[in-house]
Protein backbone atom coordinates (compact mmCIF):
# COMPACT_ATOMS: atom_id res chain seq x y z
CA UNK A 1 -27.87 -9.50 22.95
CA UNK A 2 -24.49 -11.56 22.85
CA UNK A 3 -22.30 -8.55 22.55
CA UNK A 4 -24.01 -7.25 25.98
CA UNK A 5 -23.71 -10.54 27.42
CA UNK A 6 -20.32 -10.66 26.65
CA UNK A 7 -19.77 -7.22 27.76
CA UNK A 8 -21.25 -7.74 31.10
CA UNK A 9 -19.43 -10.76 31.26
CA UNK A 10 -15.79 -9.14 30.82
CA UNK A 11 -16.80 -6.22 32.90
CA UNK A 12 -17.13 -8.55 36.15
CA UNK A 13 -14.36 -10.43 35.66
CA UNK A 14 -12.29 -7.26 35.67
CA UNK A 15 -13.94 -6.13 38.96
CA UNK A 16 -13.44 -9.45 40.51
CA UNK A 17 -9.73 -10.05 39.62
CA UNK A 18 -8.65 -6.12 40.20
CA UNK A 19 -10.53 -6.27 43.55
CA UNK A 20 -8.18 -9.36 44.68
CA UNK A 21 -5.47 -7.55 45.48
CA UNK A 22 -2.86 -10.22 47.42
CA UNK A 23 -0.84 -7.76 49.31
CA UNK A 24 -1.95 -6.05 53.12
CA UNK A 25 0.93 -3.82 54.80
CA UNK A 26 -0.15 -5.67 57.96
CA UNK A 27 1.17 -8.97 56.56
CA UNK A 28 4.62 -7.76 56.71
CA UNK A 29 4.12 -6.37 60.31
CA UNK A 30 7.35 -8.29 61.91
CA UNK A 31 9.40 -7.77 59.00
CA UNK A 32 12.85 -6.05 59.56
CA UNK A 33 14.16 -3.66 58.97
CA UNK A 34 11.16 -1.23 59.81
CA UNK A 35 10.83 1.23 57.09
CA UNK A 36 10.02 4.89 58.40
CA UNK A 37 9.80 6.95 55.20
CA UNK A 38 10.47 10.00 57.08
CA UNK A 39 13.61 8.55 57.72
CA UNK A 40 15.11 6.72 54.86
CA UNK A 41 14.69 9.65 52.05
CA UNK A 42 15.86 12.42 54.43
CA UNK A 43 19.05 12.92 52.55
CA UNK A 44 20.14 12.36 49.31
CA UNK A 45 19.15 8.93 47.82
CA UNK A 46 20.09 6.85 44.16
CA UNK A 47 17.69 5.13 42.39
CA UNK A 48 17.58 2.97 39.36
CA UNK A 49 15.01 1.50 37.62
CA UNK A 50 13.10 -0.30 34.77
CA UNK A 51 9.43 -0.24 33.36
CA UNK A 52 7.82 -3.22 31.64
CA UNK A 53 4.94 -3.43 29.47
CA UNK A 54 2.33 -6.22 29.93
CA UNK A 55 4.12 -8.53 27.96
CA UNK A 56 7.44 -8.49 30.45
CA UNK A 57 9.20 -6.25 27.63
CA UNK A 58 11.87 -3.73 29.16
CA UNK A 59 10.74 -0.40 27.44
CA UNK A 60 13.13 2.17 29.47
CA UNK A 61 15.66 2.25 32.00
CA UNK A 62 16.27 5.34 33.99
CA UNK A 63 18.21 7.07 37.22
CA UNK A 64 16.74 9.13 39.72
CA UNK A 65 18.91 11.21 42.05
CA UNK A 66 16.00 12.13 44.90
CA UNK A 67 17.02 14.83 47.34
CA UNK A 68 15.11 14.79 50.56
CA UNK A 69 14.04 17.47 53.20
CA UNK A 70 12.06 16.60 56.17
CA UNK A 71 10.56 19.47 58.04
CA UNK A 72 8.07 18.13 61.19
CA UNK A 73 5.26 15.71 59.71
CA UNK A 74 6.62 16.79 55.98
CA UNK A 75 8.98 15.29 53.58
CA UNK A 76 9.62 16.73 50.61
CA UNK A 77 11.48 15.01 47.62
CA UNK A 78 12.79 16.78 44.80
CA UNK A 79 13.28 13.49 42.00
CA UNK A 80 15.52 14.29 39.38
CA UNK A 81 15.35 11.21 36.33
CA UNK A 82 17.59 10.54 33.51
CA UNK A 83 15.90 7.83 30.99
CA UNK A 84 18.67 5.60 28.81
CA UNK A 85 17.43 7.81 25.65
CA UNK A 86 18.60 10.72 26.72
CA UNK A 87 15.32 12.12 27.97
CA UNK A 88 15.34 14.17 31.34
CA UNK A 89 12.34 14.79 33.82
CA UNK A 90 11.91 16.14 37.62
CA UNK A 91 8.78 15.31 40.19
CA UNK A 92 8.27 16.85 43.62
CA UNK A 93 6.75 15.15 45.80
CA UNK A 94 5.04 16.67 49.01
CA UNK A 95 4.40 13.73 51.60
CA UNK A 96 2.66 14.03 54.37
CA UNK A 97 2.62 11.69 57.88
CA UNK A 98 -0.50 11.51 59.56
CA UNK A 99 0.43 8.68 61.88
CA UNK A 100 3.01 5.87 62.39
CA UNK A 101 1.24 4.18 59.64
CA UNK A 102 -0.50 6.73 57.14
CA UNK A 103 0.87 8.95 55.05
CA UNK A 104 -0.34 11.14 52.24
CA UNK A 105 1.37 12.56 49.19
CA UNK A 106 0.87 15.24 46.14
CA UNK A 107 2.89 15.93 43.28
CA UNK A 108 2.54 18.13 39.95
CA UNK A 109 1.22 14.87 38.19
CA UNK A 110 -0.74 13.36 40.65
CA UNK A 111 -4.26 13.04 40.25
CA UNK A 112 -5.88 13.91 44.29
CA UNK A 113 -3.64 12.82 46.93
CA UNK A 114 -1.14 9.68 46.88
CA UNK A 115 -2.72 7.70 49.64
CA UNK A 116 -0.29 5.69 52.04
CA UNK A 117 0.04 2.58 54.39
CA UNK A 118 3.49 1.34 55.87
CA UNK A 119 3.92 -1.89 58.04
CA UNK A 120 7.31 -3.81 59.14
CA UNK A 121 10.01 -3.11 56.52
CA UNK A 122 6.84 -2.39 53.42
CA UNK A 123 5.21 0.79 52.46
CA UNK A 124 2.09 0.88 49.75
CA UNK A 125 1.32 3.68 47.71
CA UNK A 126 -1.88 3.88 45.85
CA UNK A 127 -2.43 6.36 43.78
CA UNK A 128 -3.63 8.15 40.01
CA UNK A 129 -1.25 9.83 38.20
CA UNK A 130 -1.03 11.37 34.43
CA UNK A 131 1.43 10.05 32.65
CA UNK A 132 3.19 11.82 29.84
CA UNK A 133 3.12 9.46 26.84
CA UNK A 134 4.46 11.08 23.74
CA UNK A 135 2.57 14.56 23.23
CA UNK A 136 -0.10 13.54 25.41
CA UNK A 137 -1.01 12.18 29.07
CA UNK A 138 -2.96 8.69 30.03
CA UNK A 139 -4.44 8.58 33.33
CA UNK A 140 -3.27 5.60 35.13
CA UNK A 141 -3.57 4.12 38.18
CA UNK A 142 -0.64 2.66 40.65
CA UNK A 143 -0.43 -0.01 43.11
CA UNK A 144 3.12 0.85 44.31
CA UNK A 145 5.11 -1.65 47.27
CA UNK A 146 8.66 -0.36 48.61
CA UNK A 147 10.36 -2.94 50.75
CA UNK A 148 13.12 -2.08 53.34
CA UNK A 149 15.97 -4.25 53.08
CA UNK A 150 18.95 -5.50 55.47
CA UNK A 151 22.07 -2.92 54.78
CA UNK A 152 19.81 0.20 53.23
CA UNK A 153 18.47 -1.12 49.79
CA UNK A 154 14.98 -0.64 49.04
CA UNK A 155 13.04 -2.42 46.57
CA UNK A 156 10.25 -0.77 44.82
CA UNK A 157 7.49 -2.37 42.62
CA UNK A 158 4.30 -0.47 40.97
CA UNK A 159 1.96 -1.84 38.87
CA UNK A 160 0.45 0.43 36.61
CA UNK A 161 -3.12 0.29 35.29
CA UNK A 162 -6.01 1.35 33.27
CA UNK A 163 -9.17 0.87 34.13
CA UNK A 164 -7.60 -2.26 36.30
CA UNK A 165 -5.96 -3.55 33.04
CA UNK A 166 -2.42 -3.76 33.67
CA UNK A 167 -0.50 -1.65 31.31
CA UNK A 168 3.07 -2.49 32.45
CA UNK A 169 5.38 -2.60 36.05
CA UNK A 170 7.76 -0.23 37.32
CA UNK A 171 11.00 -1.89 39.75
CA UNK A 172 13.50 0.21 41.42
CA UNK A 173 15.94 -0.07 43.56
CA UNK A 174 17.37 2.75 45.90
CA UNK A 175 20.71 3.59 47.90
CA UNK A 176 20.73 5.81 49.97
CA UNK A 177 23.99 8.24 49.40
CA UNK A 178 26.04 7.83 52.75
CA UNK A 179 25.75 3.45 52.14
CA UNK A 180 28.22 4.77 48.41
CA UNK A 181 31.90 5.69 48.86
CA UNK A 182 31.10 8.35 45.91
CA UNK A 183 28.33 9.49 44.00
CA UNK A 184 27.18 7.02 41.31
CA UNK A 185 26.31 9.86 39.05
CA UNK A 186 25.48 13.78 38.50
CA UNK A 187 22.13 14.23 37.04
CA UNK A 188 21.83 17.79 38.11
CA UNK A 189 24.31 19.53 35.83
C-alpha cells in the first residue's frame, strides 16, 4: 500500500503546483508598448535564442530568420533556424486573430491548435507540440510569454513540459529587420 500512497501522493502535488500558474495576460493590461502580433512579425524579423534543461544547463543556441505575411485576420510565418551545431530546421506557422485579444495558431508540429491570449505589451501561447529529439519525437507541452519592449525588442520565454514536469526553458529575443542597419545573417542560402 505505501507505493500507492506515495503515488497518489506525488500525483497531487504535480496537479497542484502545475495548476498555479503565476502569470494572467490581464496583469500586464497597461503595459507599453502594446504588442499586436499582427503587427510586429509582418515583415522580416531576427531572432536568437537559447534552451535550458531543468538544471539551468545551456544545451543549444540557435538563429531564426522569421519572414512574415499578413493577409486579413491571418499571419503567416515562415521560421527558418540555424542551431550552433550546424543543424538546420524550418516551421510555418499559420496564426489566426479572432479578436483584439485571441488568437489561434497551427503548425506542421503542433499538436491541435496553438491557443492565444495578448494583453498590454505580453502575448501567451499555450500549446502541445512534438518535438524532434534524436530519431524520435516527445510530446511536450508549452507555456510560452513574448513581451513587447520599448524600441522593438521582444522577449520570449517558454517553458516546456511533460506531463507538467518541466523538462527545460526556451528565451529569445527578436529584432525586427528595419530596427538593423544590415542583416545580421543569411540563413536561407
Amino acid at each position: 500500500m505505501k507505493p500507492i500512497r506515495f503515488f497518489t501522493a506525488l500525483a497531487i502535488t504535480v496537479l497542484m503546483l502545475s495548476g498555479c500558474s503565476g502569470m494572467k495576460p490581464e496583469q500586464f493590461t497597461k503595459h507599453r508598448p502594446p504588442l499586436v502580433l499582427e503587427d510586429y512579425f509582418s515583415g522580416t524579423v531576427y531572432a536568437w535564442g537559447i534552451f535550458e534543461d531543468r538544471f539551468a544547463q545551456v544545451k543549444r543556441q540557435f538563429q531564426v530568420d522569421i519572414q512574415g505575411i499578413r493577409d486579413g485576420n491571418t499571419l503567416v510565418l515562415d521560421e527558418a533556424f540555424l542551431f550552433d551545431d550546424g543543424e538546420k530546421d524550418s516551421r510555418i506557422w499559420t496564426i489566426t486573430k479572432h479578436s483584439d485579444q485571441h488568437y489561434t495558431g497551427t503548425a506542421g508540429d503542433i499538436i491541435g491548435e496553438a491557443k492565444g491570449i495578448s494583453a498590454g505589451n505580453a502575448l501567451n501561447w499555450q500549446y502541445q507540440m512534438n518535438l524532434r529529439v534524436g530519431d524520435g519525437s516527445l510530446q511536450v507541452t508549452f507555456d510560452d510569454w513574448m513581451f513587447l519592449q520599448p524600441g522593438g525588442v521582444m522577449i520570449n520565454r517558454a517553458i516546456v513540459s511533460k506531463w507538467g514536469v518541466e523538462l527545460g526553458r526556451v528565451t529569445l529575443f527578436f529584432v525586427r529587420a528595419e530596427a538593423l542597419k544590415q542583416a545580421p545573417f543569411n540563413l536561407r542560402d
